[in-house]
N, C-alpha and C. Protein backbone atom coordinates (compact mmCIF):
# COMPACT_ATOMS: atom_id res chain seq x y z
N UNK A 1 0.81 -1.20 0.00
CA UNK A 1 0.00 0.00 0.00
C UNK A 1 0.86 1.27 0.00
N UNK A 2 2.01 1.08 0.43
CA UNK A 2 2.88 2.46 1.08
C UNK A 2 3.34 2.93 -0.49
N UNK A 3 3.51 2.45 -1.13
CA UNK A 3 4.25 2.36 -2.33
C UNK A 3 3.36 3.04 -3.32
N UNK A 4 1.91 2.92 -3.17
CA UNK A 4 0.63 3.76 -4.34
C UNK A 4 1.57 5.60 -3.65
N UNK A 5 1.44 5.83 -2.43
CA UNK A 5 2.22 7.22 -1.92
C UNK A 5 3.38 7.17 -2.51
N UNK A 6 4.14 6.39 -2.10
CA UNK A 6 5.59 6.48 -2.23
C UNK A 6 6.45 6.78 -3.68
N UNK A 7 5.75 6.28 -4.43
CA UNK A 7 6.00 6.19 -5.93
C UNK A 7 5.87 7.71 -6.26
N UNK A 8 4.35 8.12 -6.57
CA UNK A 8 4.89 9.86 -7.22
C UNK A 8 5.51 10.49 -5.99
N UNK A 9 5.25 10.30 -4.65
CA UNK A 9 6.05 11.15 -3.90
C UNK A 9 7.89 11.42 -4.25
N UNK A 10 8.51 10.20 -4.14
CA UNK A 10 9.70 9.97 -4.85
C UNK A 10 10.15 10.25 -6.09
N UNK A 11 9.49 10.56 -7.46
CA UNK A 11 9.62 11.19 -8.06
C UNK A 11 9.88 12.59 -8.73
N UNK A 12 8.42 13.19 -7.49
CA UNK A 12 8.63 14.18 -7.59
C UNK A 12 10.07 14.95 -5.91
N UNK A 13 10.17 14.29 -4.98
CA UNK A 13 11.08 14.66 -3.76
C UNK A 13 11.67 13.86 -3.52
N UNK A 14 12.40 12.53 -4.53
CA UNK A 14 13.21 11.81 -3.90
C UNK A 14 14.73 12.39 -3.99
N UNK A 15 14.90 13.40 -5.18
CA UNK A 15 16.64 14.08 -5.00
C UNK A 15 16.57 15.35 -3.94
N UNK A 16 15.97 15.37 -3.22
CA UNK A 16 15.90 16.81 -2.60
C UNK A 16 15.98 16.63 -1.24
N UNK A 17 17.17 16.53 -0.71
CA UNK A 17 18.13 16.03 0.84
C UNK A 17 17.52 16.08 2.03
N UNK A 18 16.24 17.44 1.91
CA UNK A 18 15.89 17.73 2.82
C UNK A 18 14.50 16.82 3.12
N UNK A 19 13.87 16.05 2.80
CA UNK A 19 13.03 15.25 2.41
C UNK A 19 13.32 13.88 3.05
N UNK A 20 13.09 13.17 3.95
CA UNK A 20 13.20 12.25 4.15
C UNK A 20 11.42 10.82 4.48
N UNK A 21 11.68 9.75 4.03
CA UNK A 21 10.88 8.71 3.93
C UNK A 21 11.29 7.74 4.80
N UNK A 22 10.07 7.39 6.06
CA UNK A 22 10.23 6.79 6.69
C UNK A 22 8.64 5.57 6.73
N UNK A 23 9.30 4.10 6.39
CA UNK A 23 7.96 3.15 6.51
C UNK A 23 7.89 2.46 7.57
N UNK A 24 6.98 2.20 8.14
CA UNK A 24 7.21 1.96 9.91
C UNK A 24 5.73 0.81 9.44
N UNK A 25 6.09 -0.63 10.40
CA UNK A 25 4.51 -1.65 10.27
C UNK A 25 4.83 -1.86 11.70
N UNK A 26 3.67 -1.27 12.38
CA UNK A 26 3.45 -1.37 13.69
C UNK A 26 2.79 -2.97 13.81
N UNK A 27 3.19 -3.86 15.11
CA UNK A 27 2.59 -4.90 15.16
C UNK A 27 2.02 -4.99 16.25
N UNK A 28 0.59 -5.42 16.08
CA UNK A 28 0.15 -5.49 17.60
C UNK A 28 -0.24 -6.77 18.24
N UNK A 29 -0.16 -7.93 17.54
CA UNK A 29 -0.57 -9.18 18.17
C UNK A 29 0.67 -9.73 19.29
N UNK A 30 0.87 -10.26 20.01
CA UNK A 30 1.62 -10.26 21.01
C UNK A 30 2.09 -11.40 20.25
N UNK A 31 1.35 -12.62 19.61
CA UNK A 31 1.91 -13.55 19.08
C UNK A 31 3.17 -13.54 18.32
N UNK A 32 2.74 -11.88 16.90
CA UNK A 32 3.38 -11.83 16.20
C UNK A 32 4.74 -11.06 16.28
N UNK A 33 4.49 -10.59 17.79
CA UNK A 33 5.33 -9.34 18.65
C UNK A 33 6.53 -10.38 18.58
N UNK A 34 6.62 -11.58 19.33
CA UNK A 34 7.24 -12.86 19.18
C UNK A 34 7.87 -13.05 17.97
N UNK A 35 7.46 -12.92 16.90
CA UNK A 35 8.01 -13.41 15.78
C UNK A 35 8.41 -11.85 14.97
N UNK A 36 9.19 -11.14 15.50
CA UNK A 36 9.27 -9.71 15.24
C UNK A 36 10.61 -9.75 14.05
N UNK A 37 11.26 -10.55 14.48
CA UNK A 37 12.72 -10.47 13.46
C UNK A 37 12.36 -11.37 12.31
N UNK A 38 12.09 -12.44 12.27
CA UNK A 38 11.08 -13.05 10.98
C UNK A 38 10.08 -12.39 10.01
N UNK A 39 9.50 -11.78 11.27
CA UNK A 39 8.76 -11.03 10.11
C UNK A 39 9.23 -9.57 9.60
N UNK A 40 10.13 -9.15 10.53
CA UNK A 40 10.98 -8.10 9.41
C UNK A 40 11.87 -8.36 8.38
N UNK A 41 11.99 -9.51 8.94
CA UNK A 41 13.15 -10.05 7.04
C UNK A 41 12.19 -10.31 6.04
N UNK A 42 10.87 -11.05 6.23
CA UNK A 42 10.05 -11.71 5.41
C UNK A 42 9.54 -10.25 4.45
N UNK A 43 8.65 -9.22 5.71
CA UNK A 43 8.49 -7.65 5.00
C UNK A 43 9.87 -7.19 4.36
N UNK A 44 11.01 -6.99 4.30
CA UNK A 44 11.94 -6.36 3.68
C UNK A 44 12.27 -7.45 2.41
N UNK A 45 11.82 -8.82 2.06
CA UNK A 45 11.97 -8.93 0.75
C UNK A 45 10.85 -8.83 -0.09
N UNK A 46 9.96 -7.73 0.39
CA UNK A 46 8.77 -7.19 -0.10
C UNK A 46 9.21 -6.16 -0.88
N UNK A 47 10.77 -5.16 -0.17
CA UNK A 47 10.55 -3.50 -0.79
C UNK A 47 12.00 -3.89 -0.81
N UNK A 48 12.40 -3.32 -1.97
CA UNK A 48 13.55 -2.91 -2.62
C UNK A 48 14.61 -2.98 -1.59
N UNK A 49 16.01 -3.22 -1.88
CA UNK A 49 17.10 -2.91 -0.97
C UNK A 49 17.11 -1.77 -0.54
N UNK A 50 17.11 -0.54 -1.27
CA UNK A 50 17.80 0.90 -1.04
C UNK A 50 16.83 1.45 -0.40
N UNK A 51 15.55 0.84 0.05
CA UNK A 51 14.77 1.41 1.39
C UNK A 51 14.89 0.65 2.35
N UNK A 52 15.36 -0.49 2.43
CA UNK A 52 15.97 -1.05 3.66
C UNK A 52 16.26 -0.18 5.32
N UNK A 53 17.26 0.71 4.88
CA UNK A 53 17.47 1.79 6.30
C UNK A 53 16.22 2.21 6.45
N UNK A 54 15.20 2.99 5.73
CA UNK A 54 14.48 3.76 6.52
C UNK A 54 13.10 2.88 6.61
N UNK A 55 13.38 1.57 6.82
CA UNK A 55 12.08 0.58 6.91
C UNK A 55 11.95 0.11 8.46
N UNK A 56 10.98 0.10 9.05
CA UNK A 56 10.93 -0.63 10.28
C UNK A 56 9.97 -1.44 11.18
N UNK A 57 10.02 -2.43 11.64
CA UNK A 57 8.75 -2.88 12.03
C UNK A 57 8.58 -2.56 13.46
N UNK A 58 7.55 -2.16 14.32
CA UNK A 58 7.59 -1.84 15.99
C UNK A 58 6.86 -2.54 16.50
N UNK A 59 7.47 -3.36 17.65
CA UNK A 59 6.58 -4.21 17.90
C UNK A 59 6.46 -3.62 19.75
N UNK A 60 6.72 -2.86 20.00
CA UNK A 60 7.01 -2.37 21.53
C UNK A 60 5.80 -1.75 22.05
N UNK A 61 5.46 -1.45 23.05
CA UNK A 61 4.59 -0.78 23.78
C UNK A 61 3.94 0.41 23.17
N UNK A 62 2.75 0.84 24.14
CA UNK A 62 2.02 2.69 23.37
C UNK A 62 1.58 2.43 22.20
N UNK A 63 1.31 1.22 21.76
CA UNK A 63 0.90 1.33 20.42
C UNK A 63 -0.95 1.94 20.03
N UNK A 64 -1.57 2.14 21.19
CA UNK A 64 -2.91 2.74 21.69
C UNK A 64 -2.80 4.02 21.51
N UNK A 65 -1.43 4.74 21.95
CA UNK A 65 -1.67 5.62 22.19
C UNK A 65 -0.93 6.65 20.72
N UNK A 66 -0.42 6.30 19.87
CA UNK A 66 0.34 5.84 18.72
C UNK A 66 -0.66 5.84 17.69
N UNK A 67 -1.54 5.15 17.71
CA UNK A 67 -2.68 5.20 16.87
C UNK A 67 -3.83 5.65 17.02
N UNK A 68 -3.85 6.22 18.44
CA UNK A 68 -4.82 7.75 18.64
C UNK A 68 -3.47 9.02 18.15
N UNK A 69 -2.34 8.71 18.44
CA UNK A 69 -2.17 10.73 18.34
C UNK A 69 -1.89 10.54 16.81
N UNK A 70 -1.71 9.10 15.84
CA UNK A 70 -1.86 9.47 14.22
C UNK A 70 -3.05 9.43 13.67
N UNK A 71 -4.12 9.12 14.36
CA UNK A 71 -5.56 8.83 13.89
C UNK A 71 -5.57 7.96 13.08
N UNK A 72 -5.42 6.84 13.65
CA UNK A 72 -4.46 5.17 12.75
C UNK A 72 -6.52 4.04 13.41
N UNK A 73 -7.37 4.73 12.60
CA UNK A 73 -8.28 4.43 12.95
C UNK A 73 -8.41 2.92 12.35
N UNK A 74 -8.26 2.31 11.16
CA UNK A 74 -8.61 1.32 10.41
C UNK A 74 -7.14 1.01 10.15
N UNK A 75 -6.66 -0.38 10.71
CA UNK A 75 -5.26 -0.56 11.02
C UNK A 75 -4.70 -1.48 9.77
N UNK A 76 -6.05 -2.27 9.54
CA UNK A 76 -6.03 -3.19 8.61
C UNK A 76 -5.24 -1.81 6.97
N UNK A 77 -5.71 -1.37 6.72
CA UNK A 77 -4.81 -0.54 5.65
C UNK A 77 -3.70 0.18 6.01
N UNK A 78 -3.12 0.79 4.67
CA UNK A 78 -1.84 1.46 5.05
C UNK A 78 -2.42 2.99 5.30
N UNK A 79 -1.19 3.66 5.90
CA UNK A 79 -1.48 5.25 5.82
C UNK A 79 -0.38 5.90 5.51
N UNK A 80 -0.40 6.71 5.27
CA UNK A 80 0.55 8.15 4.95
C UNK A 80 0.27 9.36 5.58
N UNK A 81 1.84 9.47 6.09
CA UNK A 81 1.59 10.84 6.61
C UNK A 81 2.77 12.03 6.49
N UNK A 82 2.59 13.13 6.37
CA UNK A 82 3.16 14.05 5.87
C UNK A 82 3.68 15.48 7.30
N UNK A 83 4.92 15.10 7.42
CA UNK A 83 5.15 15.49 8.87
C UNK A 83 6.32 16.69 8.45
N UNK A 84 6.04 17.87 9.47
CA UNK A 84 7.14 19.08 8.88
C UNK A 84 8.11 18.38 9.80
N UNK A 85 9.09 19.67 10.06
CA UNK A 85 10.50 20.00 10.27
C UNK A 85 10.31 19.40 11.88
N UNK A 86 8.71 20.33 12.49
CA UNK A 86 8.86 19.90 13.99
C UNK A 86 8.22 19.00 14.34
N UNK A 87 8.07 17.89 13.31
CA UNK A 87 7.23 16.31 13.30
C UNK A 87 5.38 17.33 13.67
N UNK A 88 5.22 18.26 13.22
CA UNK A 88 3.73 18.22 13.39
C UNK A 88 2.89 17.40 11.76
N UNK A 89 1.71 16.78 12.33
CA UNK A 89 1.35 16.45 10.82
C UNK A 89 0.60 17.01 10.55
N UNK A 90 0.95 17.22 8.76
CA UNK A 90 0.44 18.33 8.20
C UNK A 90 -0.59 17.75 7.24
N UNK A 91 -0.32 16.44 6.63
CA UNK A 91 -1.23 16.05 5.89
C UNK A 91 -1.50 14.75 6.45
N UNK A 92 -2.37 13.50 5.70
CA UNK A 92 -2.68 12.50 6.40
C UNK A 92 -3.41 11.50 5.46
N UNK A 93 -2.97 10.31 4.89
CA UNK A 93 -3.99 9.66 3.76
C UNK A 93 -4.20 7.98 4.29
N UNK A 94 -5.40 7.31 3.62
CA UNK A 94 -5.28 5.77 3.92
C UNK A 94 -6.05 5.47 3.44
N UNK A 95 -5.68 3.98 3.06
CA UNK A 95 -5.77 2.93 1.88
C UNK A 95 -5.67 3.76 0.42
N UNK A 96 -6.48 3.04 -0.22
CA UNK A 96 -5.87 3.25 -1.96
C UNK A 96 -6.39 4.72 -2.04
N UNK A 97 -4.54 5.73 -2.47
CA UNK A 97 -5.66 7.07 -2.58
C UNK A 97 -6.02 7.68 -4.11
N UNK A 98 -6.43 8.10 -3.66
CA UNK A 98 -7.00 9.16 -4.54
C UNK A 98 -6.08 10.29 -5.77
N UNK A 99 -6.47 10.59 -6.54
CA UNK A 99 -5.88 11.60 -7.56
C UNK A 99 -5.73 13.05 -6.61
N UNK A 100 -6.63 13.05 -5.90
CA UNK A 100 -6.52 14.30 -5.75
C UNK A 100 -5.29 14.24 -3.82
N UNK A 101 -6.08 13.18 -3.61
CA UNK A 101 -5.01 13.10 -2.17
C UNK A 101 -3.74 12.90 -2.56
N UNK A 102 -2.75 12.25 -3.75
CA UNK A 102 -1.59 12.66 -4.44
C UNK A 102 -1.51 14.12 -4.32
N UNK A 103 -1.97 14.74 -5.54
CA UNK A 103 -2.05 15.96 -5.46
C UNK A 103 -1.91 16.80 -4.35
N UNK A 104 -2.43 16.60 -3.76
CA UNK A 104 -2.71 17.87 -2.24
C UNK A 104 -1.42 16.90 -1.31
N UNK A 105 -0.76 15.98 -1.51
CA UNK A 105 0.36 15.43 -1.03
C UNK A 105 1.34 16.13 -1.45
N UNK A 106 1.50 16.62 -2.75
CA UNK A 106 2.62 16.82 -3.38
C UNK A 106 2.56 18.04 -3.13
N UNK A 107 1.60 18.91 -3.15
CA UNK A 107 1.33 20.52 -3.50
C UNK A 107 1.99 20.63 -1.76
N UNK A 108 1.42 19.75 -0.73
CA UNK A 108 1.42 20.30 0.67
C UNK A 108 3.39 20.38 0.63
N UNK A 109 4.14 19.46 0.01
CA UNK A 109 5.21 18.87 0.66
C UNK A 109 5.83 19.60 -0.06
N UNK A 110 5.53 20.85 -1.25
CA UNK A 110 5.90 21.54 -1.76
C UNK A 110 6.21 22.70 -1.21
N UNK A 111 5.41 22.81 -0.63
CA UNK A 111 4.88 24.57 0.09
C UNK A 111 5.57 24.38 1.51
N UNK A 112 5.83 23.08 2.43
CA UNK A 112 6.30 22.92 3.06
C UNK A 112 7.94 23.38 2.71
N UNK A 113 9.01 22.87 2.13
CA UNK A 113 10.17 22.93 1.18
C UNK A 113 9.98 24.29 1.13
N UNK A 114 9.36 25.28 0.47
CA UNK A 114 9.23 26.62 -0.19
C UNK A 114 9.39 27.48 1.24
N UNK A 115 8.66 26.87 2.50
CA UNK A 115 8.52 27.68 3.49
C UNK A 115 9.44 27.79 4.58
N UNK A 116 10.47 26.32 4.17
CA UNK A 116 11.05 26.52 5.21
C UNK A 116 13.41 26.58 4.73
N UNK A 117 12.84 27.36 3.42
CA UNK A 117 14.16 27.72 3.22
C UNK A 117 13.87 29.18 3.45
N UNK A 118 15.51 29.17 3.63
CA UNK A 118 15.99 30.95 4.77
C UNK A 118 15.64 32.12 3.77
N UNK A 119 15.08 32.70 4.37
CA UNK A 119 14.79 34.08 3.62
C UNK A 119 15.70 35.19 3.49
């Protein structure tokens, strides 16, 4: 799912330094909490090598409270989220999006970039 975002996002902000992509699969079954290093190798021969570093699975505590302060309402899909300089979030998408939620992704992460070079 991360990848319908990730794709034009990276196109259009993947050479631009200041920009960083981070994919995070929160786990919450205690079972699967157990099987945490398995299933991060199994997910990483899902996505490309060269996102490897900024991939991660969490299987640790607060995860309640984690998915109230991202509004991670429907867990079963993916989400995207669009976080400035001081981690506030600015934008917010989930499951398969939209033409226009691209759009207003790209335009936001634009104006973000535009606003926060030195005047």
């Amino acid at each position: 799912m991360s990848q319908l975002y990730l794709e034009p996002f990276a196109k259009e902000f993947g050479s631009n330094m200041s920009v960083k992509v981070f994919e995070v699969s929160l786990v919450e079954k205690l079972f699967y909490r157990m099987l945490r290093r398995w299933m991060e190798r199994n997910l990483k021969r899902e996505i490309p090598r060269e996102r490897h570093p900024s991939f991660m699975v969490y299987t640790g505590g607060g995860l309640k409270a984690i998915k109230e302060t991202l509004k991670l309402g429907n867990t079963i899909v993916g989400h995207a989220h669009l976080l400035d300089r001081e981690g506030l979030v600015r934008w917010r998408a989930h499951a398969t999006p939209t033409d226009r939620e691209l759009q207003t992704l790209l335009r936001c992460t634009g104006q973000l970039l535009k606003d926060s070079k030195p005047k």
